[in-house]
Protein backbone atom coordinates (compact mmCIF):
# COMPACT_ATOMS: atom_id res chain seq x y z
CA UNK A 1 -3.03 13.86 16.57
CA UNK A 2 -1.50 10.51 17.81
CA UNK A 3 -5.11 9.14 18.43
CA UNK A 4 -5.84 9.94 14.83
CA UNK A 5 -2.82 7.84 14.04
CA UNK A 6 -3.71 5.04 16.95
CA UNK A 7 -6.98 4.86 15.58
CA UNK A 8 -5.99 3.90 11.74
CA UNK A 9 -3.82 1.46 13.09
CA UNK A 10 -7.02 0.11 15.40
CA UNK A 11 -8.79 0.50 12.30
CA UNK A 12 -6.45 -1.53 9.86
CA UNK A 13 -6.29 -4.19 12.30
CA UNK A 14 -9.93 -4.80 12.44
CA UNK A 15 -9.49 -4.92 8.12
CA UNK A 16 -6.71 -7.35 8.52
CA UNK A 17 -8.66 -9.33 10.49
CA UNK A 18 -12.04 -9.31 7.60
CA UNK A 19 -9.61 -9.86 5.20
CA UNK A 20 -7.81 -13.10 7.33
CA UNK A 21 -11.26 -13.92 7.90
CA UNK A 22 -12.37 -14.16 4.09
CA UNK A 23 -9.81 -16.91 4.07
CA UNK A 24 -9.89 -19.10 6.90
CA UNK A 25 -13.77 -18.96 8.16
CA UNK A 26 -15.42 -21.41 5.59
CA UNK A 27 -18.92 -19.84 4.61
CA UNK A 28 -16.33 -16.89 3.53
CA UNK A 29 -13.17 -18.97 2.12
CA UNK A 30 -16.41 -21.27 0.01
CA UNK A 31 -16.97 -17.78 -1.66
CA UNK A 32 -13.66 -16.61 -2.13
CA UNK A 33 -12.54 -19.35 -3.82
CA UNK A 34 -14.77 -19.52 -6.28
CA UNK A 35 -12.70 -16.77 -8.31
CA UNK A 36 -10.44 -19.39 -8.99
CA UNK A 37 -12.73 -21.94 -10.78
CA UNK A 38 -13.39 -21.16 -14.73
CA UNK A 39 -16.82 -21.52 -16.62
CA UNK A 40 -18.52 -21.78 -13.58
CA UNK A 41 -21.87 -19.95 -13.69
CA UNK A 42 -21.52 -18.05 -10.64
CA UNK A 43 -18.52 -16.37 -11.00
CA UNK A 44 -19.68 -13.21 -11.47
CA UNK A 45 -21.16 -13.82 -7.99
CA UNK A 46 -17.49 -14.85 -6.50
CA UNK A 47 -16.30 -11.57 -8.37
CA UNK A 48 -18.63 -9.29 -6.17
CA UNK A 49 -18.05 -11.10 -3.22
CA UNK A 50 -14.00 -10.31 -3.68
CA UNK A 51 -15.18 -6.61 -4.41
CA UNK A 52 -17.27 -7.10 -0.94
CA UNK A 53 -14.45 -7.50 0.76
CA UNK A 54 -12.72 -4.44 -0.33
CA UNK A 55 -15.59 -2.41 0.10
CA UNK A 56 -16.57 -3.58 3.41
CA UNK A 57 -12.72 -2.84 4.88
CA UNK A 58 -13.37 0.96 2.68
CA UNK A 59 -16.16 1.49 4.78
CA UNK A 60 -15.17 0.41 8.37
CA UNK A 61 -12.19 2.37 7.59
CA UNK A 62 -14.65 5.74 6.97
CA UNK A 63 -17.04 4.85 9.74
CA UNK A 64 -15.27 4.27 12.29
CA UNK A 65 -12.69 7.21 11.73
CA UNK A 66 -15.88 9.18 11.46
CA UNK A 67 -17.33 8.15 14.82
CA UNK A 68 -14.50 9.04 16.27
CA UNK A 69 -13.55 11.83 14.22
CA UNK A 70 -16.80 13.59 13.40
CA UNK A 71 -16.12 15.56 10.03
CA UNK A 72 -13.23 13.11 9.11
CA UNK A 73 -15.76 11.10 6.73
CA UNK A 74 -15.74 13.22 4.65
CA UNK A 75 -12.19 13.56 3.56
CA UNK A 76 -11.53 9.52 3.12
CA UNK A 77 -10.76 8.74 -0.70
CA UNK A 78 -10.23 5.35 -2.03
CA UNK A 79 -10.55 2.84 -5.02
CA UNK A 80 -14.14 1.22 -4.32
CA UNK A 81 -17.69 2.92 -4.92
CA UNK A 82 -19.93 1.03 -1.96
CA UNK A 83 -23.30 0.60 -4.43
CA UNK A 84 -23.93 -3.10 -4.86
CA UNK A 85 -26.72 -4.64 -7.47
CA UNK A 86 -27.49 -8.58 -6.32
CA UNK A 87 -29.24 -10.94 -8.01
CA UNK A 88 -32.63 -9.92 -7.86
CA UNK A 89 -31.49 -6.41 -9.38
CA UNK A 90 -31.61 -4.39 -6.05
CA UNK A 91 -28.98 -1.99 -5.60
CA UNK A 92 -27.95 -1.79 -2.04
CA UNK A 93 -25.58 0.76 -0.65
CA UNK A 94 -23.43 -1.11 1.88
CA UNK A 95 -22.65 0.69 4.84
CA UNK A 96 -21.48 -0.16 8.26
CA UNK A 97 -24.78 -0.39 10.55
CA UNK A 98 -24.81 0.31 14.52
CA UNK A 99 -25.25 -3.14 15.51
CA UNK A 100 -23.49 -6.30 14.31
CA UNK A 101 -27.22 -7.74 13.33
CA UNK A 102 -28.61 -5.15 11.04
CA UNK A 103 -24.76 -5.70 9.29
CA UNK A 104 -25.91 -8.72 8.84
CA UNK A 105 -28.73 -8.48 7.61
CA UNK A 106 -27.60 -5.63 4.89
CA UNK A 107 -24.52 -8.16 4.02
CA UNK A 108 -27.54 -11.00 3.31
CA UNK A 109 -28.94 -8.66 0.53
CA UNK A 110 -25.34 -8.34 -1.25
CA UNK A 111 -25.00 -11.92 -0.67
CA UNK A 112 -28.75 -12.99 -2.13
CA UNK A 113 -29.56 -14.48 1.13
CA UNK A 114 -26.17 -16.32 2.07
CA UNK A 115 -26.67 -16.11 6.24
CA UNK A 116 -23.92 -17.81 7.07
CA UNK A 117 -21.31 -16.02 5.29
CA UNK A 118 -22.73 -12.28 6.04
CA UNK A 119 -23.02 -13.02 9.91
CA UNK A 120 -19.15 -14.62 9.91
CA UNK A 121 -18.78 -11.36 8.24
CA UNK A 122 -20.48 -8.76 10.70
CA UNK A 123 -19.20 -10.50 13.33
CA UNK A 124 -15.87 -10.02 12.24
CA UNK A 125 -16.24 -6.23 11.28
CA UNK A 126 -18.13 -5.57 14.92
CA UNK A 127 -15.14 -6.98 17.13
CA UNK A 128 -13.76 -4.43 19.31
CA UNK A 129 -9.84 -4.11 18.09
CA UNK A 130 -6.57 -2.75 20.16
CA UNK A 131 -3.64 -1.14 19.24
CA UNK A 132 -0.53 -0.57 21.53
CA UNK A 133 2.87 0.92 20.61
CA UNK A 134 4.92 2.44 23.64
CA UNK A 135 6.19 4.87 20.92
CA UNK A 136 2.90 6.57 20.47
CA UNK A 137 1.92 7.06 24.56
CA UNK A 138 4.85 9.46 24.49
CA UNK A 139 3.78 11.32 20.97
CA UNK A 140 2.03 14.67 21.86
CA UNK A 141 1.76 16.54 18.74
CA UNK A 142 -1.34 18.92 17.51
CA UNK A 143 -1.89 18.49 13.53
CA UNK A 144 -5.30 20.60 12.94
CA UNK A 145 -7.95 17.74 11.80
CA UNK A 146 -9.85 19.99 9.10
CA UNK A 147 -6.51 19.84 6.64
CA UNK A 148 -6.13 15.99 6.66
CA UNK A 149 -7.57 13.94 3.76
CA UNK A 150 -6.76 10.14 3.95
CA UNK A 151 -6.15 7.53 0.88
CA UNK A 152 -7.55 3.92 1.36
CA UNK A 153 -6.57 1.03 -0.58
CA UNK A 154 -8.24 -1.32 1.21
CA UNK A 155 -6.55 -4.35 -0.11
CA UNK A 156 -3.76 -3.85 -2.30
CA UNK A 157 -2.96 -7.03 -4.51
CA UNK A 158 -6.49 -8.35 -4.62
CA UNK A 159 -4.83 -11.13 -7.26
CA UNK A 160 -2.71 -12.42 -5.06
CA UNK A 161 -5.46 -12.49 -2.01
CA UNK A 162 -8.05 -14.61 -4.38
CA UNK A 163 -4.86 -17.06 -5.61
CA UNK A 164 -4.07 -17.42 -1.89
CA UNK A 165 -0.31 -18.76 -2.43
CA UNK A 166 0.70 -20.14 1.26
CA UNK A 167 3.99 -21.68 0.63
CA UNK A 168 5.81 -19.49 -2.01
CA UNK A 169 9.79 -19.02 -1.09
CA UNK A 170 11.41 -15.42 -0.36
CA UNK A 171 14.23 -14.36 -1.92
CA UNK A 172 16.74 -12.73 0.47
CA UNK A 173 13.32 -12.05 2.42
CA UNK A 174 11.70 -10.61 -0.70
CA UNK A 175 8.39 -12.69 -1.39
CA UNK A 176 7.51 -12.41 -5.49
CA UNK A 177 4.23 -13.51 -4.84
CA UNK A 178 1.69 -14.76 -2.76
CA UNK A 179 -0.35 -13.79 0.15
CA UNK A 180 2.63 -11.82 1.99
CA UNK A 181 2.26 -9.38 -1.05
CA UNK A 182 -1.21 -8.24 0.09
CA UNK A 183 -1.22 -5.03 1.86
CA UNK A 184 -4.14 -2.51 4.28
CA UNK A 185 -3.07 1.21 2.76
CA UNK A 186 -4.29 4.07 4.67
CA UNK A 187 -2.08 7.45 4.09
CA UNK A 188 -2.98 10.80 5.47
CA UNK A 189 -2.01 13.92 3.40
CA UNK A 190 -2.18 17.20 3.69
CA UNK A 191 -5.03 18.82 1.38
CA UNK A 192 -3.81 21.85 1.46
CA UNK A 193 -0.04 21.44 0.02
CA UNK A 194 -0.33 17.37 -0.86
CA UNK A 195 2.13 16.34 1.36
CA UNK A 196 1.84 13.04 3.49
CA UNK A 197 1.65 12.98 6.41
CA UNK A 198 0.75 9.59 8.25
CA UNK A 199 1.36 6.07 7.05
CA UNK A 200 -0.06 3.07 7.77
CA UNK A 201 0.83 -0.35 6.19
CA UNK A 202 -0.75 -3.72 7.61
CA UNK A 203 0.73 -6.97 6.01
CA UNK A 204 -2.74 -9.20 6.98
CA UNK A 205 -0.66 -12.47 5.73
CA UNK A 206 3.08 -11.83 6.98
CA UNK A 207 3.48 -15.06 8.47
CA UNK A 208 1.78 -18.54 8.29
CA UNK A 209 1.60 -21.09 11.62
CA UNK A 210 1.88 -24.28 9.47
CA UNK A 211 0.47 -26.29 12.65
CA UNK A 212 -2.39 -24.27 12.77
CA UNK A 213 -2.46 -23.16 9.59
CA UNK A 214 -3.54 -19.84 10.99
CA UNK A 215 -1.63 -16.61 9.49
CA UNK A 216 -0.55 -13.29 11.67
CA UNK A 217 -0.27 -9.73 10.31
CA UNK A 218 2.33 -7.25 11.01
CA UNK A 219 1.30 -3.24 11.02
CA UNK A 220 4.04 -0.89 10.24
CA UNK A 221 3.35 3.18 10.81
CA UNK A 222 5.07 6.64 10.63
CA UNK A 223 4.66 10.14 11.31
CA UNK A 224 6.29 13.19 9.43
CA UNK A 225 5.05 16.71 10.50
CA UNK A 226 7.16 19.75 10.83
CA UNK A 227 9.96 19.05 13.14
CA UNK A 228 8.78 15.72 14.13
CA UNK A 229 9.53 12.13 12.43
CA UNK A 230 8.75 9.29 14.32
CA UNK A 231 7.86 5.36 12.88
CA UNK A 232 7.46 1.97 14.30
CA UNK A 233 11.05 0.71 12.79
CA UNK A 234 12.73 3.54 14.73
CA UNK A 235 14.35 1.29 17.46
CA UNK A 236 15.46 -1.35 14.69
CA UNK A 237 16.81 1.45 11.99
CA UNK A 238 20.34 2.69 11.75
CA UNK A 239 21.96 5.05 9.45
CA UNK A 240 23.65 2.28 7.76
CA UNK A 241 21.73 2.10 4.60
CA UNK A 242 22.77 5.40 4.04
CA UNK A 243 26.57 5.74 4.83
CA UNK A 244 27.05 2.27 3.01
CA UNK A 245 26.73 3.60 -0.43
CA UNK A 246 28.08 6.98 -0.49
CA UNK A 247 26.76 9.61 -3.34
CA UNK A 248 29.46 9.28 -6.14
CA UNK A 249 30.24 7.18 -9.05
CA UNK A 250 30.18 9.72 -11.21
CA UNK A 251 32.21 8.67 -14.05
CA UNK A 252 30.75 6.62 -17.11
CA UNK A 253 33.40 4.04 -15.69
CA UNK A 254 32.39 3.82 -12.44
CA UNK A 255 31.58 0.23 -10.61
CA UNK A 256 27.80 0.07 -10.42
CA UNK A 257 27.31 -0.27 -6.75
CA UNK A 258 26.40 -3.88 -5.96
CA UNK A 259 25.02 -2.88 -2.98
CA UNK A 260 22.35 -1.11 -4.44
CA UNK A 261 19.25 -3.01 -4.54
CA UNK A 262 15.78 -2.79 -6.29
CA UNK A 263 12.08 -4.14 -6.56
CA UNK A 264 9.82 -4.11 -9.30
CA UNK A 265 7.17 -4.86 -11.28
CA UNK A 266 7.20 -8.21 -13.24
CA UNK A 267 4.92 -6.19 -16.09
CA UNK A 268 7.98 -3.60 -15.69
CA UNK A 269 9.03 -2.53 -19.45
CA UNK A 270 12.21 -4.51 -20.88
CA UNK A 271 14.21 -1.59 -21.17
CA UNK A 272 14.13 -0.46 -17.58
CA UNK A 273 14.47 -3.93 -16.56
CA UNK A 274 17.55 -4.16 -18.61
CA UNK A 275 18.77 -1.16 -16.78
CA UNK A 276 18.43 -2.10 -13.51
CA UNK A 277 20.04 -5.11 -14.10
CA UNK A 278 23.27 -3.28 -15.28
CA UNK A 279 23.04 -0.80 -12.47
CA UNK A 280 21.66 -3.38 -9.76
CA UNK A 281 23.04 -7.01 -11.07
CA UNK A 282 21.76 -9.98 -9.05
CA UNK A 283 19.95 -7.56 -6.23
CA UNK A 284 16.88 -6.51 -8.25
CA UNK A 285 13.97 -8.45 -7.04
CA UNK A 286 10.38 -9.01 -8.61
CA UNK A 287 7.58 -8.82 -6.56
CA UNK A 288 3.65 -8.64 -6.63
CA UNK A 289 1.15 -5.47 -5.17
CA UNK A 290 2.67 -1.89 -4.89
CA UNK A 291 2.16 -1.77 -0.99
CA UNK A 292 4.15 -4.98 -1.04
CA UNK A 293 7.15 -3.48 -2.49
CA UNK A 294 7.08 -0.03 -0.83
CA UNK A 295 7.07 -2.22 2.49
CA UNK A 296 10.07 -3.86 1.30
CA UNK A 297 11.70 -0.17 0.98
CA UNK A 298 10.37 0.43 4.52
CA UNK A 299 11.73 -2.54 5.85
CA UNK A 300 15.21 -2.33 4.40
CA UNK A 301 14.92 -5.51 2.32
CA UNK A 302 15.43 -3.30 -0.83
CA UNK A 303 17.31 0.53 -1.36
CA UNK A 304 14.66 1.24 -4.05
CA UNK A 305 11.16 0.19 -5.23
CA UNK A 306 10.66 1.81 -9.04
CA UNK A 307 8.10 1.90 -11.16
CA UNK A 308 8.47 3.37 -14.76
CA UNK A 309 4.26 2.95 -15.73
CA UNK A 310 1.21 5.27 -14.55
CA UNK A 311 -0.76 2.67 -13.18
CA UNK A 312 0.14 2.92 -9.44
CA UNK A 313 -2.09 5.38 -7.69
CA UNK A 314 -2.21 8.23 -4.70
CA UNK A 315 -4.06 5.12 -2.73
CA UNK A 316 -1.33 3.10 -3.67
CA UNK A 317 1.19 5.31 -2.56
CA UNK A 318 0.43 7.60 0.18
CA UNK A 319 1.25 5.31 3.47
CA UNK A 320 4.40 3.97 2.44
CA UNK A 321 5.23 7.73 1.19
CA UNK A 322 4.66 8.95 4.51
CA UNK A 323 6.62 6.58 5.99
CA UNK A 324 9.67 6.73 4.10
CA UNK A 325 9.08 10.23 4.98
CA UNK A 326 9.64 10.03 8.83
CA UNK A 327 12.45 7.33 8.23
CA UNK A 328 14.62 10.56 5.42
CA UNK A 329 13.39 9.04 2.39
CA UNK A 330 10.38 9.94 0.35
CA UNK A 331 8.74 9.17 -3.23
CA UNK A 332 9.43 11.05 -6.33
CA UNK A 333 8.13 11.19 -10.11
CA UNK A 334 10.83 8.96 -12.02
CA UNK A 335 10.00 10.91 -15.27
CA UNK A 336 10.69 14.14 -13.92
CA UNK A 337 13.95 12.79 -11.78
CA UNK A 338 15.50 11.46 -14.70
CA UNK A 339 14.90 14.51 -16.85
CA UNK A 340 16.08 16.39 -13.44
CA UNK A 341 20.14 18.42 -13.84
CA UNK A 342 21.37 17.61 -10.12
CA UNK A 343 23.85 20.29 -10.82
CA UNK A 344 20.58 22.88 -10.82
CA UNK A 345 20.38 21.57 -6.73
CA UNK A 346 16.61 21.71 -7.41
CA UNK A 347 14.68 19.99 -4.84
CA UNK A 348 13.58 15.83 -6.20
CA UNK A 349 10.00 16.10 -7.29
CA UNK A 350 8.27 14.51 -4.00
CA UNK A 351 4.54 12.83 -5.29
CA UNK A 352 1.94 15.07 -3.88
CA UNK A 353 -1.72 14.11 -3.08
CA UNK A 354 -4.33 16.43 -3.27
CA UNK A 355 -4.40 17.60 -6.81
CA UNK A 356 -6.06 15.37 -9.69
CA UNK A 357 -4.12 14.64 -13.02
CA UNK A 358 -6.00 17.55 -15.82
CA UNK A 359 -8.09 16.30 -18.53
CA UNK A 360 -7.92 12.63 -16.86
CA UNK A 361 -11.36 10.81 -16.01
CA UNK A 362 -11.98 7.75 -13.74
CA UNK A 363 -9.63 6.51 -12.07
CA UNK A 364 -6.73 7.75 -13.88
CA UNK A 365 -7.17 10.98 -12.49
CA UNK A 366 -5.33 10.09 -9.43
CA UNK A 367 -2.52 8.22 -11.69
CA UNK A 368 1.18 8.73 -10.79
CA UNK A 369 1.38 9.66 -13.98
CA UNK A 370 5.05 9.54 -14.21
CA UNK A 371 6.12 6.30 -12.48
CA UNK A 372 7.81 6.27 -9.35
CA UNK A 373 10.83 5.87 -7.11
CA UNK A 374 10.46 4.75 -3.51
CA UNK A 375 14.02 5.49 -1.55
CA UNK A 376 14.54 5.42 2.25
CA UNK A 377 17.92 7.27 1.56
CA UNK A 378 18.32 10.44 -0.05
CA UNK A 379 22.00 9.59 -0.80
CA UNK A 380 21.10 6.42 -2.51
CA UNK A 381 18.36 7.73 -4.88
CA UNK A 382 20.76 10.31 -6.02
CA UNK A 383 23.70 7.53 -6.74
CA UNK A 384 20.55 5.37 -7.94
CA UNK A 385 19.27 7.79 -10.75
CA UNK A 386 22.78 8.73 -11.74
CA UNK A 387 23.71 5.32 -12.71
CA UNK A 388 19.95 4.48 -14.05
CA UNK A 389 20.45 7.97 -16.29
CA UNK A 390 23.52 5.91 -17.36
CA UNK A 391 22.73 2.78 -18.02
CA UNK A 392 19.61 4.00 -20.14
CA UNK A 393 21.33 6.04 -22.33
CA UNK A 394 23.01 3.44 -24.38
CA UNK A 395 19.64 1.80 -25.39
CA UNK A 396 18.21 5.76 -25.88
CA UNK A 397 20.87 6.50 -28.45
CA UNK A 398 20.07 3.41 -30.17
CA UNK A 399 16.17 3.84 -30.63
């Protein structure tokens, strides 16, 4: 099942590359930024074409992991429906066609006629893409095809993709905005139990050539089934981040770890964010798009990323769960690991993927309905929620 793996990162390369294309071709980047101006009388028009984009990387996503993996189709969930209705009232269904003309010429309908922009387009979502990693020519390992079912987001963060921020400052490497916060998703699960499996994250926008003004991605993968755990930060990862902050603290007057970090949210509700700042101090970071701060979990620029709201998603959270998977961590519920006795050595309530929220509609179906907590360490997340359980209660007792 490494080709299945080798192929989503082929695939997410060739949607990095339609989504760095939106922004520095010119028939594309003349659409694109049209979001941004206000009272114009085509921006519904600039609206669809950013809704395009997402739709188009959906698809090339499902068909090529179809022609490859005949039956696999089928099993590919994400965000986008791929039904357009231009101008003229037509409603087109936009698929990905055999040859890079007749994508063209489907791309012209959505785009009332624009040929410029939809053959930059096909042109860009026909290029043959490769995908090495030495680390996946050794991985032999047979995961049966017919119980995989794959989440897409295909770009996570769309706000920050149509603002387009080039020169925004990290903090302690941590970017609270801009086009470094937009994420490819593509996380395999298991349908059968839920669990993830495969994890693919590509960062189109991680770094920006200011002489060529030109930006290159970075892809980051993992692995986790039965025995095996594998991931593309394996060579760069120690144990350290978890042997530096040992499970304890477990007095009310206990130091509150400075070397705990977070991320979150900036919508992230007062009272957590008061919280973490007593349990976290000056090491809790905002920052923009879900993927974006689960990749700053992967990467080891943060010890947590949590969320306290249901309006993250399995698509937004699959890849980087399987990842932190293969590396010891995981992602659990925060509403059900706060409420969680550690004494009761339960195990952490891990997000699961295949089953739908009950009584939900839409979207909110596939809601993590009770926030979430992104942890490479296991250690950590334990120390993390014991001092979080803490610092909440004070403002609990008050309400």
């Amino acid at each position: 099942m490494s080709d299945i793996l080798r192929e989503l990162l082929c695939v997410s390369e060739k949607a990095a590359n339609i989504a760095r294309a939106c922004r520095q071709q010119e028939a594309l980047f003349q659409l694109l930024i049209e979001e941004k101006k206000e009272g114009e009388k085509n921006k519904k028009f600039a609206v669809d074409f950013k809704t395009l984009a997402d739709v188009l990387v959906q698809e090339v996503i499902k068909q090529n992991m179809e022609d490859k993996f005949p039956g696999l189709g089928k099993n590919i969930f994400g965000e986008e429906s791929n039904d357009f209705t231009n101008d003229l009232g037509e409603k087109i269904t936009l698929r990905l066609c055999s040859t890079e003309d007749e994508t063209a010429e489907l791309l012209s309908k959505v785009l009332n006629g624009n040929k410029p922009a939809s053959e930059a387009l096909a042109r860009v979502v026909h290029e043959d893409v490769t995908f090495t990693d030495p680390t996946l020519d050794v991985l032999e390992i047979n995961i049966p095809q017919d119980i995989l079912g794959i989440w897409v987001d295909p770009i996570d963060s769309t706000y920050q993709y149509i603002k387009g921020s080039a020169d925004v400052k990290s903090n302690q490497g941590i970017f609270p905005c801009g086009l470094q916060c937009v994420t490819i998703l593509i996380g395999v699960y298991d349908i059968q139990t839920g669990v993830p499996l495969m994890g693919v994250i590509n960062q189109p926008f991680a770094s920006h050539d200011l002489n060529t003004l030109r930006w290159k991605g970075q892809c980051y993968w993992g692995l986790s089934y039965m025995e095996t755990n594998i991931h593309s930060l394996q060579l760069a990862t120690s144990q350290r981040h978890c042997s530096d902050t040992p499970a304890k603290s477990t007095s009310a007057e206990a130091d509150p770890s400075p070397q705990l970090s977070a991320v979150i949210s900036t919508s992230e509700k007062e009272p957590i964010k008061a919280a973490l700042s007593r349990v976290c101090g000056d090491r809790l970071f905002g920052a923009a798009g879900a993927g974006y701060k689960s990749l700053c979990v992967v990467q080891g620029l943060a010890d947590i990323y949590i969320f306290s709201e249901d309006t993250t998603f399995k698509w937004d959270s699959c890849a980087a769960h399987a990842i932190l998977k293969a590396m010891g961590g995981g992602m659990v519920d925060l509403k059900e690991s706060l409420e969680r006795d550690p004494e009761t050595g339960l195990e952490l309530p891990q997000l699961v993927y295949h089953v739908g929220n009950e009584g939900a509609a839409g979207v909110d179906r596939w809601a993590n309905k009770g926030g979430l907590v992104a942890y490479r360490c296991r250690k950590q997340l334990e120390t993390f929620l014991h001092l979080l359980v803490q610092s909440l209660a004070p403002a609990e007792t008050q309400t």
